[in-house]
N, C-alpha and C. Protein backbone atom coordinates (compact mmCIF):
# COMPACT_ATOMS: atom_id res chain seq x y z
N UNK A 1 96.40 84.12 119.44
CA UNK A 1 97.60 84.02 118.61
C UNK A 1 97.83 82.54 118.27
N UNK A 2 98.36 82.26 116.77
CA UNK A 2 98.55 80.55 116.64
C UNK A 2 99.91 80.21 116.95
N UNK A 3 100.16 79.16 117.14
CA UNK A 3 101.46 78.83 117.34
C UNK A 3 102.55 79.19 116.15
N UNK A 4 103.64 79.38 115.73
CA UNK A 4 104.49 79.53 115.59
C UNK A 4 104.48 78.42 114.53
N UNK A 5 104.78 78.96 113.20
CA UNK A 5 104.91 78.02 111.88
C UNK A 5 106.23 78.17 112.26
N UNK A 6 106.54 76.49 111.20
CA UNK A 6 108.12 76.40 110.79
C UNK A 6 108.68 77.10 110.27
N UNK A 7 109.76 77.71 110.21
CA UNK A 7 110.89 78.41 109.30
C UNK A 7 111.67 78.08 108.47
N UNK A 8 112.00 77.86 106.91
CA UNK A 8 112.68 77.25 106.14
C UNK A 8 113.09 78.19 105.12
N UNK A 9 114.37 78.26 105.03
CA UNK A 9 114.84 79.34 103.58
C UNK A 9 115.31 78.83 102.38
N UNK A 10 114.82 78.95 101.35
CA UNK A 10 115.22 78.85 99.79
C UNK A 10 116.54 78.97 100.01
N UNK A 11 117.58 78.30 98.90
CA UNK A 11 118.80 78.26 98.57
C UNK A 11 119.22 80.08 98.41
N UNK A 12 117.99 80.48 97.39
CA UNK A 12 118.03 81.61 96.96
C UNK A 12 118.13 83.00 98.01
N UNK A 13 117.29 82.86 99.34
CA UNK A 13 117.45 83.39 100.44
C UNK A 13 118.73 83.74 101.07
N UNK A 14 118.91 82.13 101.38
CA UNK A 14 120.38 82.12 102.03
C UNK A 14 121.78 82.84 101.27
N UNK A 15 121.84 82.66 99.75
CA UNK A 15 122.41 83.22 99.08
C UNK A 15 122.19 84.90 98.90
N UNK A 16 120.90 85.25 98.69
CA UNK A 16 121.25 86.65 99.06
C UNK A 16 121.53 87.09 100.25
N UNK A 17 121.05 86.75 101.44
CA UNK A 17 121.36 86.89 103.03
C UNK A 17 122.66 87.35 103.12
N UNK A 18 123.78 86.60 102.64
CA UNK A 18 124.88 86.49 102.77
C UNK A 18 125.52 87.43 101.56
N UNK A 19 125.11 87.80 100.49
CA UNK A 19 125.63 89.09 99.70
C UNK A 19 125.59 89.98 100.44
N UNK A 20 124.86 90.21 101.30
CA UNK A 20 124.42 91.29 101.79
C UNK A 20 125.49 91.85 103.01
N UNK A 21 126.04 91.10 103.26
CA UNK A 21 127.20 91.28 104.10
C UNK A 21 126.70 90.98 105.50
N UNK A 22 128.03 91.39 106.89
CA UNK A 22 127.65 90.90 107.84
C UNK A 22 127.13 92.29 108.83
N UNK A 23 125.90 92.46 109.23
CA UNK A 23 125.58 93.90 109.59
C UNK A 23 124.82 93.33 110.63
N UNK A 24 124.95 94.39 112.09
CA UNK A 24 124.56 93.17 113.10
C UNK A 24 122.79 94.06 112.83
N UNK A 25 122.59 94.91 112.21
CA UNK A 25 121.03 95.72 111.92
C UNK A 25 120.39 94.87 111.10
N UNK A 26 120.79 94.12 110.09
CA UNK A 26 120.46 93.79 109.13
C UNK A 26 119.95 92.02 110.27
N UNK A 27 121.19 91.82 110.58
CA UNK A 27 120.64 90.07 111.30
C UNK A 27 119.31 90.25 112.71
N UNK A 28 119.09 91.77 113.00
CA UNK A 28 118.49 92.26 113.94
C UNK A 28 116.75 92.25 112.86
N UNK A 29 116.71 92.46 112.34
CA UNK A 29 116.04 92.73 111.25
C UNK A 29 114.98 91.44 110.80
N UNK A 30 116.13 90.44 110.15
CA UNK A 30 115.90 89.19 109.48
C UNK A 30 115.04 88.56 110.81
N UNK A 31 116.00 88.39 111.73
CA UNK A 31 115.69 87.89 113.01
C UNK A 31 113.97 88.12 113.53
N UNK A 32 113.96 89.66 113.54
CA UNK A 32 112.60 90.04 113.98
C UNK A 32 111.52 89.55 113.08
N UNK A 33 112.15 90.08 112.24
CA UNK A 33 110.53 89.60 110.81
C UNK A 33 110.15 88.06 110.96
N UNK A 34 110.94 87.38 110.92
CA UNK A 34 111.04 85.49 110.70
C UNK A 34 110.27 85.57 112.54
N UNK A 35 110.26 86.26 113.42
CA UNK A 35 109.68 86.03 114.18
C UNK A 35 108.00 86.31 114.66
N UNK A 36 108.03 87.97 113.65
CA UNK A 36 106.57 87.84 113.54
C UNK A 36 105.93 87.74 112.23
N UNK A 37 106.32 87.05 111.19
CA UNK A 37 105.54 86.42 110.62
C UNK A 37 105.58 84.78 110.99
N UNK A 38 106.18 84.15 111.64
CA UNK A 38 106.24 82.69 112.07
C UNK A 38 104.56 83.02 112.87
N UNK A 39 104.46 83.83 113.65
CA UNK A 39 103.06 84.09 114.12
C UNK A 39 101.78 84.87 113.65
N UNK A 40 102.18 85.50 112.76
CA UNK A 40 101.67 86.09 111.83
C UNK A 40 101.41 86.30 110.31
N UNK A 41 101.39 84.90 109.39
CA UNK A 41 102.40 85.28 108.42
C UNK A 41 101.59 86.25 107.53
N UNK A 42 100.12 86.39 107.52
CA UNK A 42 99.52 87.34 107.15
C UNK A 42 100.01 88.93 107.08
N UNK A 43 100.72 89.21 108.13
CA UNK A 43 101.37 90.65 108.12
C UNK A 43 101.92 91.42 107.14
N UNK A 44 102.42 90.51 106.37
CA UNK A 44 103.27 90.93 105.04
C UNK A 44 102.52 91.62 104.07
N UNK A 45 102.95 92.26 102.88
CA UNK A 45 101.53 92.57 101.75
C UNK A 45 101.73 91.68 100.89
N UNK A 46 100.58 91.50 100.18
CA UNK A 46 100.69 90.47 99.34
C UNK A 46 101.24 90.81 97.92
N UNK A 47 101.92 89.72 97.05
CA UNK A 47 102.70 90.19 95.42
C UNK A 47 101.30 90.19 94.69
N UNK A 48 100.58 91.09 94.35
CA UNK A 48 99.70 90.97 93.60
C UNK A 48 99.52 89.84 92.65
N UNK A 49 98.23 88.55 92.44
CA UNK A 49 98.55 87.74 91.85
C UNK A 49 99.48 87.02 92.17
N UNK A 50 100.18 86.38 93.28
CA UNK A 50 100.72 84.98 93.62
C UNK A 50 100.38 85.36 94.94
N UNK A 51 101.29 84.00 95.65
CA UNK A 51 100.87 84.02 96.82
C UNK A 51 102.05 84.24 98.20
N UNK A 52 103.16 84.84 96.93
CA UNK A 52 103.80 85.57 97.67
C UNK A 52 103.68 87.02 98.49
N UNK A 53 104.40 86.84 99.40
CA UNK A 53 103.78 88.05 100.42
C UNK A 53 105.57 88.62 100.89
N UNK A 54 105.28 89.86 101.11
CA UNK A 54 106.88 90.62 101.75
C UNK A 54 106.65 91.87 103.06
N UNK A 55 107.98 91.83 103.17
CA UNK A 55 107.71 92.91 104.62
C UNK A 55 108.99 93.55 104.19
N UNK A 56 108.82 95.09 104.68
CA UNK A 56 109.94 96.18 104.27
C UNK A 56 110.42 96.26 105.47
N UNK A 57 111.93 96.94 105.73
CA UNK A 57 112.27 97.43 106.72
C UNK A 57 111.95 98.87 106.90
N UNK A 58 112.12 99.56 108.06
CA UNK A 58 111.61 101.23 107.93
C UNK A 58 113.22 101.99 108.00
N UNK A 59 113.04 102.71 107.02
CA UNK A 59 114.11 103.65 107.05
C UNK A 59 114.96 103.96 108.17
N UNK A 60 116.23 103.75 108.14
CA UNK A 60 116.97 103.98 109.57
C UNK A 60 118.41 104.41 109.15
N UNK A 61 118.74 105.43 109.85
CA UNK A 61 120.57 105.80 109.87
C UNK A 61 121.00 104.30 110.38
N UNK A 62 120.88 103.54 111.23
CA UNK A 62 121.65 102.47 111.42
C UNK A 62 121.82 101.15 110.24
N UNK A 63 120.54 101.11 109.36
CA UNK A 63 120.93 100.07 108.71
C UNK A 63 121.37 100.46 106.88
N UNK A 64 122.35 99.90 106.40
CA UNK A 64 122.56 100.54 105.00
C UNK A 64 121.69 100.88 103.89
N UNK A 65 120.58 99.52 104.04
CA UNK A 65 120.14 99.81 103.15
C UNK A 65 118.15 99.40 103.92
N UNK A 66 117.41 100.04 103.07
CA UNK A 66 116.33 98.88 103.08
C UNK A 66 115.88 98.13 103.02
N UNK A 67 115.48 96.82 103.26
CA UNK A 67 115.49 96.00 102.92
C UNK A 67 113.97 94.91 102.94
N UNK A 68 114.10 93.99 101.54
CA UNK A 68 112.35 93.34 101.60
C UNK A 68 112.60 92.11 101.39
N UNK A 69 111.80 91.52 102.13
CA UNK A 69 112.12 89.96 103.00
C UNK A 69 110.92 89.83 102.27
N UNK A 70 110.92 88.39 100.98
CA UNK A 70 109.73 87.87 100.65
C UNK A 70 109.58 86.24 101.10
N UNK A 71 108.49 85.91 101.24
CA UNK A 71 108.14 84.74 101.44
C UNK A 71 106.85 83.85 101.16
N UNK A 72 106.40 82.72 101.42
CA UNK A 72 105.32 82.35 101.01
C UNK A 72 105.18 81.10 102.67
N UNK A 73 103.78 81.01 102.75
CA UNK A 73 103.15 80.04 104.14
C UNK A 73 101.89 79.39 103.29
N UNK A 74 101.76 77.94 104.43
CA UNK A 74 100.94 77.15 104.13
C UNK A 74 100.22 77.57 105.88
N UNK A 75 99.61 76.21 106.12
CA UNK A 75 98.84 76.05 107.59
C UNK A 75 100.18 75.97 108.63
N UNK A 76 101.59 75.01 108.11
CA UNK A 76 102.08 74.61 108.79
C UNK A 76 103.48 75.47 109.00
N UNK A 77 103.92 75.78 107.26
CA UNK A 77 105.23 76.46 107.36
C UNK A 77 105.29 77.73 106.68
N UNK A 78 106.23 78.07 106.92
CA UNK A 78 107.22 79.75 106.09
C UNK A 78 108.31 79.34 105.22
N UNK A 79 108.09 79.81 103.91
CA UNK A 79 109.88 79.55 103.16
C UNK A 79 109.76 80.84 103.22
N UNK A 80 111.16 81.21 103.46
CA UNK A 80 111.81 82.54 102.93
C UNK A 80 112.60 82.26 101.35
N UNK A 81 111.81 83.28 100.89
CA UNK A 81 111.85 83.22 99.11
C UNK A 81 113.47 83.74 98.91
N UNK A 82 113.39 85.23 99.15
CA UNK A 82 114.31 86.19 99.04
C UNK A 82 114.49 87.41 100.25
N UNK A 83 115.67 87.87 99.78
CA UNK A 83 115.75 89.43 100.29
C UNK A 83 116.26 90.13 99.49
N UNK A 84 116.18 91.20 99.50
CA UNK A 84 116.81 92.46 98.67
C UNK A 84 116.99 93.72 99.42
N UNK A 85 117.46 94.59 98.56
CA UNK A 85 117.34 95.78 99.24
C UNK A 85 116.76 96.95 98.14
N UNK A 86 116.39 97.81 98.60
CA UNK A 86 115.06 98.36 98.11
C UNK A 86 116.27 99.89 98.01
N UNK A 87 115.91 100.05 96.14
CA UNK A 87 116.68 100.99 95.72
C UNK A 87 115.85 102.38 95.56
């Protein structure tokens, strides 16, 4: 396993993060993913043609909506691009 890239979020991230309201599933969520792609960032699928990559959440009665965490990595770091929720 490699060490643990940096974590850094787009303006754009943080701004949707926070539309999204305060849901302790949703920060359970964000939380986990930013943790295994910091070690993984390969895990994600890739945006066909760039070199953006995303991860879905799995369907659950606890969280409102679905939701897809995109981002992009070098050798060293992670930006978190966006989130949304998956209609």
């Amino acid at each position: 396993m490699h060490a643990p890239r940096e974590v850094t979020h787009s303006l754009e991230f943080d701004d949707a993060l926070a539309a999204l309201g305060a849901h302790p599933r949703i920060d359970e969520f964000v939380h986990g993913a930013i943790w295994e792609i910091a070690r993984t960032p390969t895990l994600g699928q890739s945006v066909q043609g760039t070199n953006v990559r995303f991860v879905v959440t799995a369907e659950s009665a606890a969280v409102p909506a679905r939701l897809i965490l995109f981002y992009v990595f070098d050798d060293v770091e992670i930006l978190l691009l966006d989130i949304q929720t998956l209609a």
